[in-house]
N, C-alpha and C. Protein backbone atom coordinates (compact mmCIF):
# COMPACT_ATOMS: atom_id res chain seq x y z
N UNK A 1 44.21 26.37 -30.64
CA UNK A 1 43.61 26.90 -31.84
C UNK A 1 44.31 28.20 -32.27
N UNK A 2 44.86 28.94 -31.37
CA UNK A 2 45.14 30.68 -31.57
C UNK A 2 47.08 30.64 -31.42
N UNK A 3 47.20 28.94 -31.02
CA UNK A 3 48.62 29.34 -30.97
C UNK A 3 49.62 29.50 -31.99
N UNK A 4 49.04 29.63 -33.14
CA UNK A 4 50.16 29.75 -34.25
C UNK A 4 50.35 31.40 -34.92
N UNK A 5 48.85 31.92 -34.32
CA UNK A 5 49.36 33.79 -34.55
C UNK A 5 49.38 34.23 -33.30
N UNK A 6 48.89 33.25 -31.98
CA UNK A 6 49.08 34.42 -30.51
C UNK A 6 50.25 32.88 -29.87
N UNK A 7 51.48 33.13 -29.92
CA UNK A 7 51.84 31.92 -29.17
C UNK A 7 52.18 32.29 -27.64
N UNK A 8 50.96 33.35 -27.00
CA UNK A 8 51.16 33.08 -25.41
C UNK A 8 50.00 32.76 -25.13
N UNK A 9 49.27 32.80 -25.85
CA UNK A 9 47.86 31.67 -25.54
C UNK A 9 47.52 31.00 -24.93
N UNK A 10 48.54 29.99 -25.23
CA UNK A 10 48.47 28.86 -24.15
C UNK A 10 48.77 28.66 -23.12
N UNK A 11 50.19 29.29 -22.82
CA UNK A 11 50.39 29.65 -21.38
C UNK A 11 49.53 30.54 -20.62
N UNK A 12 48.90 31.52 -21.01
CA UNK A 12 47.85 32.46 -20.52
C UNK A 12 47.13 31.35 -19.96
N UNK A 13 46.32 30.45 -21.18
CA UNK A 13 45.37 29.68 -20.84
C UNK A 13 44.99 28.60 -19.68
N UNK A 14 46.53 27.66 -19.87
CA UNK A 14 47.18 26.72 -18.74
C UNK A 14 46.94 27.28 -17.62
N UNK A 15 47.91 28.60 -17.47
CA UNK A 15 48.37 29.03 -16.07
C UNK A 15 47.35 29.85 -15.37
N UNK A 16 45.99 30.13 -16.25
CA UNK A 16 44.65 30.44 -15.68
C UNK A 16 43.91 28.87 -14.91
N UNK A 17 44.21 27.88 -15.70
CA UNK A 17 43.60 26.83 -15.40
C UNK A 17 43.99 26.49 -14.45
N UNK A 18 45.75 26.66 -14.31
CA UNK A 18 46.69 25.61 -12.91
C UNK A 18 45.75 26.82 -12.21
N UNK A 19 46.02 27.98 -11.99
CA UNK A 19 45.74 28.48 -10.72
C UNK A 19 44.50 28.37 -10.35
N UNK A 20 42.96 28.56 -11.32
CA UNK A 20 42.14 27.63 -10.70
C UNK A 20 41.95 26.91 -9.91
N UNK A 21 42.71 25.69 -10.48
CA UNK A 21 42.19 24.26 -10.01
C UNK A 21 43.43 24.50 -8.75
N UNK A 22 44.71 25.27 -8.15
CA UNK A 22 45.07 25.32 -7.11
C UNK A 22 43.81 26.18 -6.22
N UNK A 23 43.22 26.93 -6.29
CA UNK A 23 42.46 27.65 -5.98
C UNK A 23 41.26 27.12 -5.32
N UNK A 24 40.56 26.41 -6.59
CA UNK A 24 40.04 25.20 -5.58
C UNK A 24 40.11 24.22 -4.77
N UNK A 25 40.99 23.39 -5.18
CA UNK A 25 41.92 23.03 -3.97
C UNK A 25 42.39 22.96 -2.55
N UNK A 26 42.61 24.21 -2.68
CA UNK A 26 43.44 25.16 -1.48
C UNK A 26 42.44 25.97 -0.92
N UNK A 27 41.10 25.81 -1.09
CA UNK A 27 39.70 26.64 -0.55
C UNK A 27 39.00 25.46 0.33
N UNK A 28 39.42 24.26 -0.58
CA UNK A 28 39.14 22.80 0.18
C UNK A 28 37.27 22.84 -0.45
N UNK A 29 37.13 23.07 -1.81
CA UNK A 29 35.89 22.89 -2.32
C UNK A 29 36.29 21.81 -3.05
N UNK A 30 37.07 21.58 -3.74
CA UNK A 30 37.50 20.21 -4.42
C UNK A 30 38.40 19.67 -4.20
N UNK A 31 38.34 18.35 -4.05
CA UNK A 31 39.78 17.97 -3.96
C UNK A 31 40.36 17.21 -4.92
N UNK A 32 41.88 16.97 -5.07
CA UNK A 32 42.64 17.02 -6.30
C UNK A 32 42.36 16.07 -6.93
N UNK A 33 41.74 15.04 -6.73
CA UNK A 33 41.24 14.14 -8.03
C UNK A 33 39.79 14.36 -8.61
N UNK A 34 39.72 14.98 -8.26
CA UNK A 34 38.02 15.75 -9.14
C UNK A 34 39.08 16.87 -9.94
N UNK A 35 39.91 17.76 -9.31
CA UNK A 35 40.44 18.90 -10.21
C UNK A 35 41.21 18.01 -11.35
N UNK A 36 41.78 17.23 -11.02
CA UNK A 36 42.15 16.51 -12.15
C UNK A 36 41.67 15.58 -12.85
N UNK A 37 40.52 14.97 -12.80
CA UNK A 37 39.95 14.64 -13.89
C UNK A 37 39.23 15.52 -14.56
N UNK A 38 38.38 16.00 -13.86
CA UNK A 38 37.99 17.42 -14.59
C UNK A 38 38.94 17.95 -16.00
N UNK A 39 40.11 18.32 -15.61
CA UNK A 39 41.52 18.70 -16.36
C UNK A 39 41.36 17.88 -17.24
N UNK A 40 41.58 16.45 -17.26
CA UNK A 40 41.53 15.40 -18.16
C UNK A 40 40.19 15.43 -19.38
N UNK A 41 39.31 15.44 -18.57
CA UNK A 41 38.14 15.41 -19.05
C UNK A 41 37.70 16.65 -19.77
N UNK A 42 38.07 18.06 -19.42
CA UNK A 42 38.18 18.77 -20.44
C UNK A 42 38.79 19.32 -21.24
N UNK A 43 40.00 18.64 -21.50
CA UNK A 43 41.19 18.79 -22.63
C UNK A 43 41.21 17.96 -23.53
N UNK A 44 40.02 16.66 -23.00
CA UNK A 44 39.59 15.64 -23.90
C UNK A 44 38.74 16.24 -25.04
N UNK A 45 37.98 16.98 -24.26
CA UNK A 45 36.46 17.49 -24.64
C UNK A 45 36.70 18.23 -25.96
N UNK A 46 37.86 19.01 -25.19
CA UNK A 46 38.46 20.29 -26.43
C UNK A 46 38.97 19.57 -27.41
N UNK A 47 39.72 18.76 -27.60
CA UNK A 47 40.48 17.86 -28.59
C UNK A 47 39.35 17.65 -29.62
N UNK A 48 38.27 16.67 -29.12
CA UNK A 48 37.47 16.42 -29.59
C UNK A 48 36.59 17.14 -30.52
N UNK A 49 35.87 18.16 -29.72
CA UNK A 49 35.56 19.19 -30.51
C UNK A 49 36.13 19.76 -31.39
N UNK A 50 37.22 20.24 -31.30
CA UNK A 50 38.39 21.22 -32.29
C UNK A 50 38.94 20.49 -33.77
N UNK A 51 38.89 18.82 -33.58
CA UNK A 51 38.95 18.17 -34.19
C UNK A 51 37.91 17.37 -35.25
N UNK A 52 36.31 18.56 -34.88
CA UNK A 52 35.19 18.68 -35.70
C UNK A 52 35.33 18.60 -37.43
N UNK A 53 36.73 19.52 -37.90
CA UNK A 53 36.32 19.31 -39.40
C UNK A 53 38.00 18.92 -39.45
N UNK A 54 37.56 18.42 -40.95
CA UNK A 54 38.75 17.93 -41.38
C UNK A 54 39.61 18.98 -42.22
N UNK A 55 40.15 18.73 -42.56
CA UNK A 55 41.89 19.50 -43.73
C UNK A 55 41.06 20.30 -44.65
N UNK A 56 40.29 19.23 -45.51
CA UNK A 56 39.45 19.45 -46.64
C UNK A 56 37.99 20.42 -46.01
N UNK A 57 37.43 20.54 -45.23
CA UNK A 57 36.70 21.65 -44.53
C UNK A 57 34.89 20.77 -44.38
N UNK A 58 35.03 19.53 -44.20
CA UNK A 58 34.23 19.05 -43.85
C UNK A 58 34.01 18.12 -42.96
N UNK A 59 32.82 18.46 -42.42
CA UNK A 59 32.52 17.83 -40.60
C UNK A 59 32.86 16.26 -40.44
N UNK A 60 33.73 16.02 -39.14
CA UNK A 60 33.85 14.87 -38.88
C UNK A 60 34.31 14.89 -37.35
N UNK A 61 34.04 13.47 -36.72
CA UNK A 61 34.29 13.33 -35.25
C UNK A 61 32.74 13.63 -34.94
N UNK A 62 32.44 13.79 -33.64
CA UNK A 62 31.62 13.54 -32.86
C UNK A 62 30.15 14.68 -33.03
N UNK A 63 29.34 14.82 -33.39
CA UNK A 63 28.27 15.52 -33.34
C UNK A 63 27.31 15.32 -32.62
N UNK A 64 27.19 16.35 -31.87
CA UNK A 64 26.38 16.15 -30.38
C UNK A 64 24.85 16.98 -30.67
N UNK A 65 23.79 16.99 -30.69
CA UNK A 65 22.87 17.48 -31.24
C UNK A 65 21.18 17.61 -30.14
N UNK A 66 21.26 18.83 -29.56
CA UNK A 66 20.15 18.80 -28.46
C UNK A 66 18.62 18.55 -29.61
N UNK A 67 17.26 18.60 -28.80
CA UNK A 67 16.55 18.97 -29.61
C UNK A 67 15.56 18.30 -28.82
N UNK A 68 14.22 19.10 -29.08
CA UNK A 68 12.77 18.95 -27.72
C UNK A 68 12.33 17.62 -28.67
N UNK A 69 11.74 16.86 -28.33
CA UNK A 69 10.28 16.33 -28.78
C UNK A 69 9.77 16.60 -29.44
N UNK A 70 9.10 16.46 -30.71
CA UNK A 70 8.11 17.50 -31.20
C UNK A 70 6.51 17.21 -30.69
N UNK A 71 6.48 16.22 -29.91
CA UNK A 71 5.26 16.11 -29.13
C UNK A 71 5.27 16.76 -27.68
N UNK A 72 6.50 17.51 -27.57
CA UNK A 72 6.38 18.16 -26.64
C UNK A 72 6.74 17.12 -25.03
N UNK A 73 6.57 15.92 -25.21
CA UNK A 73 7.21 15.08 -24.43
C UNK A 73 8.12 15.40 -23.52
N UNK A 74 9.18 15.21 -24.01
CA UNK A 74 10.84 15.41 -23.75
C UNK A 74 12.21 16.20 -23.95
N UNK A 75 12.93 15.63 -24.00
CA UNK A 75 14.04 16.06 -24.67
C UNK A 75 15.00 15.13 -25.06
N UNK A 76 15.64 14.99 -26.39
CA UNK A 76 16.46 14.26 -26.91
C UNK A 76 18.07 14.49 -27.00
N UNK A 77 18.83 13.59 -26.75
CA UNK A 77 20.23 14.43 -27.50
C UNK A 77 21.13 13.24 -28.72
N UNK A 78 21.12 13.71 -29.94
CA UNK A 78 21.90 12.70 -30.78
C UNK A 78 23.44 12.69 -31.14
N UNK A 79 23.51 11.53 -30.93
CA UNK A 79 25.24 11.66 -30.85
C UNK A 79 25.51 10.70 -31.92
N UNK A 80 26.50 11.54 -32.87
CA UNK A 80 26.63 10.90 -34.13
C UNK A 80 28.26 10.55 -34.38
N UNK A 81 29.00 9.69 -34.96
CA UNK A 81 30.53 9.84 -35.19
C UNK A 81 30.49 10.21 -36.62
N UNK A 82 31.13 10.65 -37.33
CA UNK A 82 31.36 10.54 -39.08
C UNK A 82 33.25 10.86 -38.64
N UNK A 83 33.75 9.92 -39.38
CA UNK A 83 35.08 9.07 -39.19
C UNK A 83 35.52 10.35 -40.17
N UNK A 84 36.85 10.93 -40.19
CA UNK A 84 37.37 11.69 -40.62
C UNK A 84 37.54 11.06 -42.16
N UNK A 85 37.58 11.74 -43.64
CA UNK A 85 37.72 10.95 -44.98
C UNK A 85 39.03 10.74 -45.00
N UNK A 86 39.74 10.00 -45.76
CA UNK A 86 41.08 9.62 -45.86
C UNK A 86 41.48 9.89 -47.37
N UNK A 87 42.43 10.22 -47.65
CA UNK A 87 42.86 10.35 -49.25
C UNK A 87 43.83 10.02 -49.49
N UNK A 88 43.46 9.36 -50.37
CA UNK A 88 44.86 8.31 -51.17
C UNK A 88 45.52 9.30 -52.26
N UNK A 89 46.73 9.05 -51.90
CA UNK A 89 48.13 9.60 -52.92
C UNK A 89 48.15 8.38 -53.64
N UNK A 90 48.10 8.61 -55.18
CA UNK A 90 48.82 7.31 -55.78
C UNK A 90 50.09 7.68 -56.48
N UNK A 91 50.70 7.32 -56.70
CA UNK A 91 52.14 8.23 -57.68
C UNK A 91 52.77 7.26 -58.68
């Protein structure tokens, strides 16, 4: 998101993450296929999210939405897609 006015961002970011997930690792609290799906699974996550609005500045992709019961029951969570809009060039 920040790499086009901070471009060490990402390496900051990465090389916080590699050493992490060596960290855990190498403590022997996880081992390397949990650190790496994990990895997988939240670079997915981010994609996903970040990829919330479109060009034109309106919401699309995945909307995740908590919210109680109003009978006090439970708890709900709604998960919605709205497909990114597409726009036709004609010339």
């Amino acid at each position: 998101m920040y790499k086009e006015e901070y471009p060490v961002v990402p390496y900051v970011a990465y090389g916080l993450a590699a050493l992490t997930a060596y960290a855990r690792v190498h403590g022997d609290n996880h081992w390397a296929s949990d650190v790496i799906a994990g990895a997988v699974a939240g670079h997915l996550i981010a994609k996903l999210s970040m990829s919330y609005l479109n060009k034109d500045g309106k919401r699309s992709g995945v909307t995740v939405t908590p919210e109680l019961d109003p009978n006090g029951d439970g708890f709900r969570i709604y998960v919605k897609w709205t497909p990114k809009s597409k726009k036709y060039i004609f010339y």
